[in-house]
PDB file of N, CA and C in Angstrom:
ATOM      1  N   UNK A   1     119.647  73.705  58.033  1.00  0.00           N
ATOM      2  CA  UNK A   1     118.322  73.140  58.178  1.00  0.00           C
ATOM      3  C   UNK A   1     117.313  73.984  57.430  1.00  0.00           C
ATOM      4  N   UNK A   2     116.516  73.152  56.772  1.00  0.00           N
ATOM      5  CA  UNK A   2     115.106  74.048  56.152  1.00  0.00           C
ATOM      6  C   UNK A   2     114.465  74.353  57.001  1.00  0.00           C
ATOM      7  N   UNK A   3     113.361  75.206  56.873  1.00  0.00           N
ATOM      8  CA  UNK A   3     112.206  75.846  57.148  1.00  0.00           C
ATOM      9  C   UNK A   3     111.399  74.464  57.725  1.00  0.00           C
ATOM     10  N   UNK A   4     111.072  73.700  57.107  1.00  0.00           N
ATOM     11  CA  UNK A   4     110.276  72.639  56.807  1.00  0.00           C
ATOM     12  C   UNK A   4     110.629  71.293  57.985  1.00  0.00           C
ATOM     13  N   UNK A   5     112.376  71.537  58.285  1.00  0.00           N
ATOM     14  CA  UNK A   5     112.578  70.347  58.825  1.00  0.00           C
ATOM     15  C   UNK A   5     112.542  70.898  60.774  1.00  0.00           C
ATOM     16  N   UNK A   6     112.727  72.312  60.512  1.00  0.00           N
ATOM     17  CA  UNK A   6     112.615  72.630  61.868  1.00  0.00           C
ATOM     18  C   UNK A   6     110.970  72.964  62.130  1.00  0.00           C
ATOM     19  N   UNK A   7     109.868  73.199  61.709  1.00  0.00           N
ATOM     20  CA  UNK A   7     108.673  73.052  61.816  1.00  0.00           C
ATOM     21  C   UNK A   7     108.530  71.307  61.821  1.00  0.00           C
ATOM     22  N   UNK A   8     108.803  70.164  61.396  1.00  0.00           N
ATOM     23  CA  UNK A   8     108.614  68.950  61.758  1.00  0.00           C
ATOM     24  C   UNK A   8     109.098  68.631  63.330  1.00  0.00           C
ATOM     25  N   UNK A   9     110.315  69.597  63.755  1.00  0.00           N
ATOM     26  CA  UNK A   9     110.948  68.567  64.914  1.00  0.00           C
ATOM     27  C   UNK A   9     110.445  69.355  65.830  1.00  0.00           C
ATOM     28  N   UNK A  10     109.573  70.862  65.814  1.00  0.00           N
ATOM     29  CA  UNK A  10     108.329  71.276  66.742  1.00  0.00           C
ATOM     30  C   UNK A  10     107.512  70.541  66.792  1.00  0.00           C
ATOM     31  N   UNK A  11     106.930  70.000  66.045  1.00  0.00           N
ATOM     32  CA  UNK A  11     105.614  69.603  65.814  1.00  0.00           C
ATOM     33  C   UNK A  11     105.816  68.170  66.826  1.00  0.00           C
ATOM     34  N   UNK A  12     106.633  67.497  66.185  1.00  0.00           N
ATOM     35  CA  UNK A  12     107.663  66.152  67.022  1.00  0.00           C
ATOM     36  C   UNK A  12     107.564  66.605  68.692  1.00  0.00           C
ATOM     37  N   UNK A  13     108.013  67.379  68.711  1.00  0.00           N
ATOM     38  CA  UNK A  13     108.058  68.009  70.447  1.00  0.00           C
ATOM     39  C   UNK A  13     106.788  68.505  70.927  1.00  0.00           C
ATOM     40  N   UNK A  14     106.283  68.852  70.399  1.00  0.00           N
ATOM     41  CA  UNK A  14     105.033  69.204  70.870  1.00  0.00           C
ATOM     42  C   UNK A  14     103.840  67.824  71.039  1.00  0.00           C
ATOM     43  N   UNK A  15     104.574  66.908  70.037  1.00  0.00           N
ATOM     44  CA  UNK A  15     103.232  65.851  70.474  1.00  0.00           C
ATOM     45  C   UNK A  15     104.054  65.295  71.504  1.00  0.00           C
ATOM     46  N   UNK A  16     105.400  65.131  71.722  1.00  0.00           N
ATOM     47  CA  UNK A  16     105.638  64.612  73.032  1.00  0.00           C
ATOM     48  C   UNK A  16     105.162  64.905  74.421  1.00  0.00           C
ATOM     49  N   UNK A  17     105.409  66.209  74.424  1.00  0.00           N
ATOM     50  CA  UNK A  17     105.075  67.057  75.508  1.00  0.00           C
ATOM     51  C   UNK A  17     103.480  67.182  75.479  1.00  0.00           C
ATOM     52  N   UNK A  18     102.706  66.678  74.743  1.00  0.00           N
ATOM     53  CA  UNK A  18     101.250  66.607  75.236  1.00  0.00           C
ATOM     54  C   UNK A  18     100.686  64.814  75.311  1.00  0.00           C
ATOM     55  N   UNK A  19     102.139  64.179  75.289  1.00  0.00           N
ATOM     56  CA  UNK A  19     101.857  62.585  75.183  1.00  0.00           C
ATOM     57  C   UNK A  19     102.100  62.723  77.107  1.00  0.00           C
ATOM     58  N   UNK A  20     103.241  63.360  77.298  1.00  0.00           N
ATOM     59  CA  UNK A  20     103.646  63.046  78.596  1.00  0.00           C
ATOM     60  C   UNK A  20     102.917  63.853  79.539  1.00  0.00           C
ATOM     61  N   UNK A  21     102.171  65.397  79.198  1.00  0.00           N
ATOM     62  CA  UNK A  21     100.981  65.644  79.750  1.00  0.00           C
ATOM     63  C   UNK A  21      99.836  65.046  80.113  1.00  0.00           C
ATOM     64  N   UNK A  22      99.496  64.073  79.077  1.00  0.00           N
ATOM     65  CA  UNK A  22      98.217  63.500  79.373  1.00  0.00           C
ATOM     66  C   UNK A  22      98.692  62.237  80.383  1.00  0.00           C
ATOM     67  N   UNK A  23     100.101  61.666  80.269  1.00  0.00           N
ATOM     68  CA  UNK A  23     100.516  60.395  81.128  1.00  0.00           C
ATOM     69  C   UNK A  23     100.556  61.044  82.166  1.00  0.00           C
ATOM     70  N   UNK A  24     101.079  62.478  82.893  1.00  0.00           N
ATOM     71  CA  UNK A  24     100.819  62.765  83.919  1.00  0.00           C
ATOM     72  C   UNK A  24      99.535  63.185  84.714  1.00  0.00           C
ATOM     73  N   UNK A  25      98.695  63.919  83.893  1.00  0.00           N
ATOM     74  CA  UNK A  25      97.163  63.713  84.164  1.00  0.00           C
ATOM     75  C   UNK A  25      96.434  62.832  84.477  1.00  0.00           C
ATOM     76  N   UNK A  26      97.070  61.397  84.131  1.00  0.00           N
ATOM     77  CA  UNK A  26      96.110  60.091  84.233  1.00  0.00           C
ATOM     78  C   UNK A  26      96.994  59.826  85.581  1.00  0.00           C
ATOM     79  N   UNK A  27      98.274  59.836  86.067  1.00  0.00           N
ATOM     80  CA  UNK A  27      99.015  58.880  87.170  1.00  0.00           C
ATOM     81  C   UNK A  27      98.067  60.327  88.515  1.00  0.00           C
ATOM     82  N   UNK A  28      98.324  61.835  88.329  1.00  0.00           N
ATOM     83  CA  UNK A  28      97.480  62.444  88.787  1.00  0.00           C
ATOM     84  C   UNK A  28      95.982  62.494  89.205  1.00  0.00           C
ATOM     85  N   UNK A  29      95.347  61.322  88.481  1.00  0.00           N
ATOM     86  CA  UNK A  29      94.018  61.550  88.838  1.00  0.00           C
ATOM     87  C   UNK A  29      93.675  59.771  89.318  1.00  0.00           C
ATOM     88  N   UNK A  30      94.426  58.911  89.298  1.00  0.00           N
ATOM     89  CA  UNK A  30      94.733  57.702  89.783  1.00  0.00           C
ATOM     90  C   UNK A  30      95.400  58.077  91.630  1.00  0.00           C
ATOM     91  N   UNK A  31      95.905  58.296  91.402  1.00  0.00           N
ATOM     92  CA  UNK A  31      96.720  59.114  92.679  1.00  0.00           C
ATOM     93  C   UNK A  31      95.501  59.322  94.104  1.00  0.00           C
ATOM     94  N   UNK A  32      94.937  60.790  93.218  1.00  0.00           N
ATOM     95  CA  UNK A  32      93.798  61.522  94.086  1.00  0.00           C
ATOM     96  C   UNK A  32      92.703  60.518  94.072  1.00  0.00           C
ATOM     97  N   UNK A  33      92.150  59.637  93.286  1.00  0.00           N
ATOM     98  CA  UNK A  33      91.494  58.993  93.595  1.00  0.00           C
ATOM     99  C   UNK A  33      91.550  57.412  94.381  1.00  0.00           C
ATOM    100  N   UNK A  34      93.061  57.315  94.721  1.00  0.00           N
ATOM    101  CA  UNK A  34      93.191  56.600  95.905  1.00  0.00           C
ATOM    102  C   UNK A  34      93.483  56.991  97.417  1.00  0.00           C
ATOM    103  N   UNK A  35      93.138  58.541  97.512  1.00  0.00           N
ATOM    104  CA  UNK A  35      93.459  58.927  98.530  1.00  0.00           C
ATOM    105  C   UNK A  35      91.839  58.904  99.205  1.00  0.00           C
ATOM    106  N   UNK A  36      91.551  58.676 100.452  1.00  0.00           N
ATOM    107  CA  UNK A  36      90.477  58.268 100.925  1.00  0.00           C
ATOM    108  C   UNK A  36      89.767  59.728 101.266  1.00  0.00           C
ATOM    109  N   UNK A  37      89.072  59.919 101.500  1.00  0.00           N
ATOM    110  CA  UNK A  37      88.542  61.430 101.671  1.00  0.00           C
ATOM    111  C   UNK A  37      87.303  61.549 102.165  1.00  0.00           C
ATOM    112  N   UNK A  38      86.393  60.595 103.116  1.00  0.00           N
ATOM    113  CA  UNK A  38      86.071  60.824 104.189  1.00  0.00           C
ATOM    114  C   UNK A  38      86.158  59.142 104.695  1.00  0.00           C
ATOM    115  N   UNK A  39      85.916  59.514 106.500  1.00  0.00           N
ATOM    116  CA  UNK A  39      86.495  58.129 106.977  1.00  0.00           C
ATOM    117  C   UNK A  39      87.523  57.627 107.112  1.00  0.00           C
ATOM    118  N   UNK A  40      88.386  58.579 107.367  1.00  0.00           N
ATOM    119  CA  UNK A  40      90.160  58.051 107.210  1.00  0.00           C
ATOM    120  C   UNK A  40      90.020  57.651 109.447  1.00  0.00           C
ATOM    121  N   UNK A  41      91.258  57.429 109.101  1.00  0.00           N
ATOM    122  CA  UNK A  41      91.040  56.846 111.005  1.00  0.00           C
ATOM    123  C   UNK A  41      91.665  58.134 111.955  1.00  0.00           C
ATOM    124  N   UNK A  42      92.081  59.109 111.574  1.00  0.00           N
ATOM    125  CA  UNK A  42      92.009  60.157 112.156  1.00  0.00           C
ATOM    126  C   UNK A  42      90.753  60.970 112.326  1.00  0.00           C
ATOM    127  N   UNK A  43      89.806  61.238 111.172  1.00  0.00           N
ATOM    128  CA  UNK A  43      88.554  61.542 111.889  1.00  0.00           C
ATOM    129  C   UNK A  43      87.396  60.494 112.608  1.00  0.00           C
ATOM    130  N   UNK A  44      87.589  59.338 111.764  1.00  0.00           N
ATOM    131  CA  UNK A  44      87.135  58.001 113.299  1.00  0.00           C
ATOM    132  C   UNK A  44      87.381  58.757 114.595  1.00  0.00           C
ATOM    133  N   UNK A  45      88.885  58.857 115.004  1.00  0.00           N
ATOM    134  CA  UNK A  45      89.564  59.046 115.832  1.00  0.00           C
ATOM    135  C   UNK A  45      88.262  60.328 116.897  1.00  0.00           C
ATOM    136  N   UNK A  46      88.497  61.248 115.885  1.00  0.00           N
ATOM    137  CA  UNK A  46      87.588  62.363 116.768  1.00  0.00           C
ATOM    138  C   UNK A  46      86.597  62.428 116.695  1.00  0.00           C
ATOM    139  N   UNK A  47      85.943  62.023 115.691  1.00  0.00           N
ATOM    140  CA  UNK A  47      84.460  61.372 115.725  1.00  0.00           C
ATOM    141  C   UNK A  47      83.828  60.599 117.073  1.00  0.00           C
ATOM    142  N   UNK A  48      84.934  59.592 117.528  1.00  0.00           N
ATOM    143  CA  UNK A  48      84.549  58.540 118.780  1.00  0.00           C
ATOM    144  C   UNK A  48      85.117  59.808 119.936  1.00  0.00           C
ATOM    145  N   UNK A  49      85.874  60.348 119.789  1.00  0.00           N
ATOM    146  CA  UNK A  49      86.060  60.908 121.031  1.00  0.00           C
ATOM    147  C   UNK A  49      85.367  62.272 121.504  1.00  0.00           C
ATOM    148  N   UNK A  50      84.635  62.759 120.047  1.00  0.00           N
ATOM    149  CA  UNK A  50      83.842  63.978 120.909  1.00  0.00           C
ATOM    150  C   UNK A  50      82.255  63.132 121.123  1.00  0.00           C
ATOM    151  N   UNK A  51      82.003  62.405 120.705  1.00  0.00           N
ATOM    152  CA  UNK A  51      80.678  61.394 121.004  1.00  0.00           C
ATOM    153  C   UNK A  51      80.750  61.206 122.314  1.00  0.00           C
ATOM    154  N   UNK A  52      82.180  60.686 122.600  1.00  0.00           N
ATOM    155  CA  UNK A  52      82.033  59.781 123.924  1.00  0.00           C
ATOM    156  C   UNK A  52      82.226  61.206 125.498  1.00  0.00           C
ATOM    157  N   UNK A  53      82.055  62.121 124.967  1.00  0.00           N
ATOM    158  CA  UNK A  53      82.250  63.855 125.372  1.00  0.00           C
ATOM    159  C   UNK A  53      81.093  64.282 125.374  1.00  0.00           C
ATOM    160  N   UNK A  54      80.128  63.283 125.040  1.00  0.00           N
ATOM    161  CA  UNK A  54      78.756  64.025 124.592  1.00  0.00           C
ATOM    162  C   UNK A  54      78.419  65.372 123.956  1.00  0.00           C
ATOM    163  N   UNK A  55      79.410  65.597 123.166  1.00  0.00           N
ATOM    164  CA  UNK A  55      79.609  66.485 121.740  1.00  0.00           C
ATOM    165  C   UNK A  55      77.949  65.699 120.490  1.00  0.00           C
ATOM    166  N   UNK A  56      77.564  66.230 120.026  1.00  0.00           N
ATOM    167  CA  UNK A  56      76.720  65.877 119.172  1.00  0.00           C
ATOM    168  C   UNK A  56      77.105  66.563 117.964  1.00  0.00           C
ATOM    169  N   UNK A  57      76.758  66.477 116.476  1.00  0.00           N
ATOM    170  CA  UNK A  57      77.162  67.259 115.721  1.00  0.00           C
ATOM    171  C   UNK A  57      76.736  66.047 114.226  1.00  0.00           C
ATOM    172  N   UNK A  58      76.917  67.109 113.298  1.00  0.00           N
ATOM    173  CA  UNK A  58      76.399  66.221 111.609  1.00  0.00           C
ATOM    174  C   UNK A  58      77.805  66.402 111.156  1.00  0.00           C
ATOM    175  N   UNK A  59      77.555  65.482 109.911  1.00  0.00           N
ATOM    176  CA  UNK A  59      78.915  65.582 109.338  1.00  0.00           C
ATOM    177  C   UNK A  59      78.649  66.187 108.026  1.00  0.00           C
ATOM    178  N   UNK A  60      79.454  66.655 107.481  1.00  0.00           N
ATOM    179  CA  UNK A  60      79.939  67.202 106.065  1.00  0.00           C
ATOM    180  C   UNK A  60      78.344  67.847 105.758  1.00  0.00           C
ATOM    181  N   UNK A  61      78.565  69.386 106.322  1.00  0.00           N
ATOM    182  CA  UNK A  61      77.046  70.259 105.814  1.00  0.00           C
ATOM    183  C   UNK A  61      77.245  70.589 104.882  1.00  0.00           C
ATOM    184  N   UNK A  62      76.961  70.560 103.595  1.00  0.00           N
ATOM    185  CA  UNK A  62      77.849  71.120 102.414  1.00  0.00           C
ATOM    186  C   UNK A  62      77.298  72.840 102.485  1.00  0.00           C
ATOM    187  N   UNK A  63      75.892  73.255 103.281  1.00  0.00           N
ATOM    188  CA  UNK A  63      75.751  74.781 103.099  1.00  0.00           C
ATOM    189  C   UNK A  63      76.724  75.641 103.634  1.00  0.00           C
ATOM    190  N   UNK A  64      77.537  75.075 104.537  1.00  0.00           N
ATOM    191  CA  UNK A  64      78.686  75.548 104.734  1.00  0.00           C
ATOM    192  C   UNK A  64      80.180  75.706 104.208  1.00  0.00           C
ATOM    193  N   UNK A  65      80.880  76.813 104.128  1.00  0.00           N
ATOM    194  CA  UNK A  65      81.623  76.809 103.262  1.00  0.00           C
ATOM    195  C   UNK A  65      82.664  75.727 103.612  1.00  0.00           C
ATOM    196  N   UNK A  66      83.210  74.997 102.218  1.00  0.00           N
ATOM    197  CA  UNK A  66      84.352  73.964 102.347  1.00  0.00           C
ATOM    198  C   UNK A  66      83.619  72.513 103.148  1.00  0.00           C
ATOM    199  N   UNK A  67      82.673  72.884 103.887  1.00  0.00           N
ATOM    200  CA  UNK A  67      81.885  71.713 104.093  1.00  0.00           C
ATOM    201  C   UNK A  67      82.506  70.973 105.083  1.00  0.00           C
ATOM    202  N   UNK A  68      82.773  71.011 106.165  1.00  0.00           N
ATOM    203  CA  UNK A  68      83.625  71.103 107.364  1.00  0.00           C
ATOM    204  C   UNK A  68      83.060  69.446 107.849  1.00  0.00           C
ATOM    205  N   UNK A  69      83.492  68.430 108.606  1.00  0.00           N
ATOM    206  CA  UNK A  69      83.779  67.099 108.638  1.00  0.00           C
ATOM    207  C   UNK A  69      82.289  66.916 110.084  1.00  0.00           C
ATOM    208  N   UNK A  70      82.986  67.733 110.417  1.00  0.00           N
ATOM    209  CA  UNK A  70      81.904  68.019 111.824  1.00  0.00           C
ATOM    210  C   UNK A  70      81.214  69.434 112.271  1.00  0.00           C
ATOM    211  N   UNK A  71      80.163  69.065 112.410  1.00  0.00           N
ATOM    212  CA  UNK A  71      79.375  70.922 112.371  1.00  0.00           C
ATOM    213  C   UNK A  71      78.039  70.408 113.751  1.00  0.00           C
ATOM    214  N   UNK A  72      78.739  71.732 114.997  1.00  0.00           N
ATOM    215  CA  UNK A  72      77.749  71.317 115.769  1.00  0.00           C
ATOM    216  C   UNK A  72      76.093  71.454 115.087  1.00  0.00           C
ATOM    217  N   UNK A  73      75.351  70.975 116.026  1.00  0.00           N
ATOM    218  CA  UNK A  73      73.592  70.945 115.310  1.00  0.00           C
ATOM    219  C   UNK A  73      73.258  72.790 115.197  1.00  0.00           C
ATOM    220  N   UNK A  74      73.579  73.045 116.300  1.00  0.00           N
ATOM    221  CA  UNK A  74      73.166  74.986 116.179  1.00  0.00           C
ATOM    222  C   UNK A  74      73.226  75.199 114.639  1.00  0.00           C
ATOM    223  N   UNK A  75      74.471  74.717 113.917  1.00  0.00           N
ATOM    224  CA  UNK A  75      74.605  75.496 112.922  1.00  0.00           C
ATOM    225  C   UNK A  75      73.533  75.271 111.960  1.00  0.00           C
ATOM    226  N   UNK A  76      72.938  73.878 111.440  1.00  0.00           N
ATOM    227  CA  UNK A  76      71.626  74.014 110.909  1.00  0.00           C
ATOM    228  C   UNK A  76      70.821  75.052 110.637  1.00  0.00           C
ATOM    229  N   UNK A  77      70.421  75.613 111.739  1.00  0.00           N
ATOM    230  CA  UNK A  77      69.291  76.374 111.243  1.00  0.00           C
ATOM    231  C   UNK A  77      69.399  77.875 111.104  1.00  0.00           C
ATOM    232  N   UNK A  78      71.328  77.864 111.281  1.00  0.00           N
ATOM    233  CA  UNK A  78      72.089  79.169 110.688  1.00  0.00           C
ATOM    234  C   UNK A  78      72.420  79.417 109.555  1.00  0.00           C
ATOM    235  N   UNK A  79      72.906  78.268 109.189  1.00  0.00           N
ATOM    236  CA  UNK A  79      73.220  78.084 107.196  1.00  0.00           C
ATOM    237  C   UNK A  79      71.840  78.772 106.391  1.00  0.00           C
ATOM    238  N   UNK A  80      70.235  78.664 107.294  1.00  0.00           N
ATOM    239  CA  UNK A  80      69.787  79.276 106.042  1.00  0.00           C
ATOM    240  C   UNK A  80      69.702  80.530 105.706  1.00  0.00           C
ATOM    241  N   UNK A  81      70.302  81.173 106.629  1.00  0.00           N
ATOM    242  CA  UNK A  81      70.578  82.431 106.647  1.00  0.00           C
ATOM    243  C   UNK A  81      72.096  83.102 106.013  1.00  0.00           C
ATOM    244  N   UNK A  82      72.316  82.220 105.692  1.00  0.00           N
ATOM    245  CA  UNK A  82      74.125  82.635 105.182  1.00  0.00           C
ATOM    246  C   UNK A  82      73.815  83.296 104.003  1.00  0.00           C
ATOM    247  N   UNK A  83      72.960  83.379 103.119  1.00  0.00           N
ATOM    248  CA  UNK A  83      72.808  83.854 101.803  1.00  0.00           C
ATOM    249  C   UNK A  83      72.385  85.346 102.422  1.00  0.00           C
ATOM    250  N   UNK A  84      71.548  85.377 102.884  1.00  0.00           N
ATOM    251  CA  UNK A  84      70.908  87.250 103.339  1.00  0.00           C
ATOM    252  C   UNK A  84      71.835  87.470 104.095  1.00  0.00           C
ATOM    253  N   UNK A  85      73.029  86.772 104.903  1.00  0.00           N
ATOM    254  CA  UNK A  85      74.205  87.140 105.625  1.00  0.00           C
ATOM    255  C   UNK A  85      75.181  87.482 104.482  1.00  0.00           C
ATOM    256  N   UNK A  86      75.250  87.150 104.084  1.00  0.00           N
ATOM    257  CA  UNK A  86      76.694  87.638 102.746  1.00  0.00           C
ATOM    258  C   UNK A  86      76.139  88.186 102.180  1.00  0.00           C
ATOM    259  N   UNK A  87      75.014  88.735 101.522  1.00  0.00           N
ATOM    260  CA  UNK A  87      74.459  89.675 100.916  1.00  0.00           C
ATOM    261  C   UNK A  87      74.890  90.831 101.719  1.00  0.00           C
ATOM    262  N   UNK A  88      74.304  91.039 102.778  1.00  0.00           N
ATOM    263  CA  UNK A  88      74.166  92.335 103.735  1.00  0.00           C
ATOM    264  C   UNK A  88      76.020  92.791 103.746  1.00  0.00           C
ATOM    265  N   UNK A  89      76.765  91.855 104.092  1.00  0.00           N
ATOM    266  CA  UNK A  89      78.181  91.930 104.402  1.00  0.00           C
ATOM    267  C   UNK A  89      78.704  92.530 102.701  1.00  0.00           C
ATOM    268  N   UNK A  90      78.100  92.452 101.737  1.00  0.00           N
ATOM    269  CA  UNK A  90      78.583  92.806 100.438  1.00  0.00           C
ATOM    270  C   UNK A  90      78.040  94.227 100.235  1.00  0.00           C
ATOM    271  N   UNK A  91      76.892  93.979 100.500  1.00  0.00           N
ATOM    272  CA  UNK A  91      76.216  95.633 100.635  1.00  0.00           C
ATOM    273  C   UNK A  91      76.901  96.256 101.625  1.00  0.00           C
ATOM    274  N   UNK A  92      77.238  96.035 102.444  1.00  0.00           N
ATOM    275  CA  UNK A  92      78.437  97.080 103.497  1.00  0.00           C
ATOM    276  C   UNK A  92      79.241  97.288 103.023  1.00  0.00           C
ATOM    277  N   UNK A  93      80.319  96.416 102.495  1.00  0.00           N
ATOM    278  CA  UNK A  93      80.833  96.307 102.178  1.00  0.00           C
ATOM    279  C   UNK A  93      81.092  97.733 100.898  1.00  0.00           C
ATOM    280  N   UNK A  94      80.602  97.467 100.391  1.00  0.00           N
ATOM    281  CA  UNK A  94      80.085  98.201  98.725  1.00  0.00           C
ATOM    282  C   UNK A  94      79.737  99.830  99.359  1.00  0.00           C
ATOM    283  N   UNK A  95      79.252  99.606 100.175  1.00  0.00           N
ATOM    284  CA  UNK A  95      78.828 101.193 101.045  1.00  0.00           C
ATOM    285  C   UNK A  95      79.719 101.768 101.698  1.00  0.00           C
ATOM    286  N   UNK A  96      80.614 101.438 102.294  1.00  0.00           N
ATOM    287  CA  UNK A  96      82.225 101.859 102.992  1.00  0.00           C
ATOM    288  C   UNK A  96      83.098 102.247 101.911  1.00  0.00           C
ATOM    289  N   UNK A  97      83.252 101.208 100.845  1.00  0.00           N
ATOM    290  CA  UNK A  97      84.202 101.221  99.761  1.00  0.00           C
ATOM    291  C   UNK A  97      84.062 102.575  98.996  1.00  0.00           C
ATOM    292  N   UNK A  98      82.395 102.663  98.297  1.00  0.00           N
ATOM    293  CA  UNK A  98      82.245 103.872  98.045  1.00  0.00           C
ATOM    294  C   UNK A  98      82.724 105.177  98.936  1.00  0.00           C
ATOM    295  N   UNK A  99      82.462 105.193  99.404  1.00  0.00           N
ATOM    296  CA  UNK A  99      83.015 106.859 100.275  1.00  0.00           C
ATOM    297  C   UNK A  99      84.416 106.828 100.471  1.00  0.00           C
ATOM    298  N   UNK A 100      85.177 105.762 100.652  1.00  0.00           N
ATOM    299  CA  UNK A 100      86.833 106.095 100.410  1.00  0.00           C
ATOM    300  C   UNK A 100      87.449 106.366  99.198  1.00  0.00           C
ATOM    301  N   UNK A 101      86.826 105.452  97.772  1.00  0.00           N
ATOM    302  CA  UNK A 101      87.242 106.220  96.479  1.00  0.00           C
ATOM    303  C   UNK A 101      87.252 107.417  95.753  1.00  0.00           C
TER     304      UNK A 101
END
């Protein structure tokens, strides 16, 4: 084999393998976007049953991390404090670390 004919049957393989990349990227993102992702009948489910518990609560706070489905009301007016809370926890953080290195 030449030089020439084994650089063609890379080149050959390589557009395959980015033909069948992109076919899996598309069945991948068809996929995730039929999966339902809020409102499925399992959180219905606990939705009606901490209501009927007289549980109160918001749904999906996004100031919270990961953004949790149900967040009692307290937490409101804790989230605005999460930024000067992780600050302080980094500055400790950073202040402990120093003196052990």
């Amino acid at each position: 084999m030449h030089k020439s004919e084994v650089e063609s049957q890379i080149m050959s393989m390589s557009d395959e393998l980015t033909e069948l990349k992109e076919d899996m990227d598309s069945m991948r993102s068809r996929i995730t976007a039929a999966v339902a992702q809020r409102g499925t009948r399992p959180e219905m489910t606990v939705r009606r049953l901490c209501h009927a518990l007289g549980y109160r609560y918001r749904r999906y706070v996004n100031a919270l991390l990961g953004a949790p489905d149900l967040t009692p009301p307290v937490w409101e007016w804790k989230t605005k404090d999460l930024v000067r809370l992780r600050q302080t926890l980094n500055d400790s953080i950073d202040m402990f670390g120093a003196g052990r290195r």
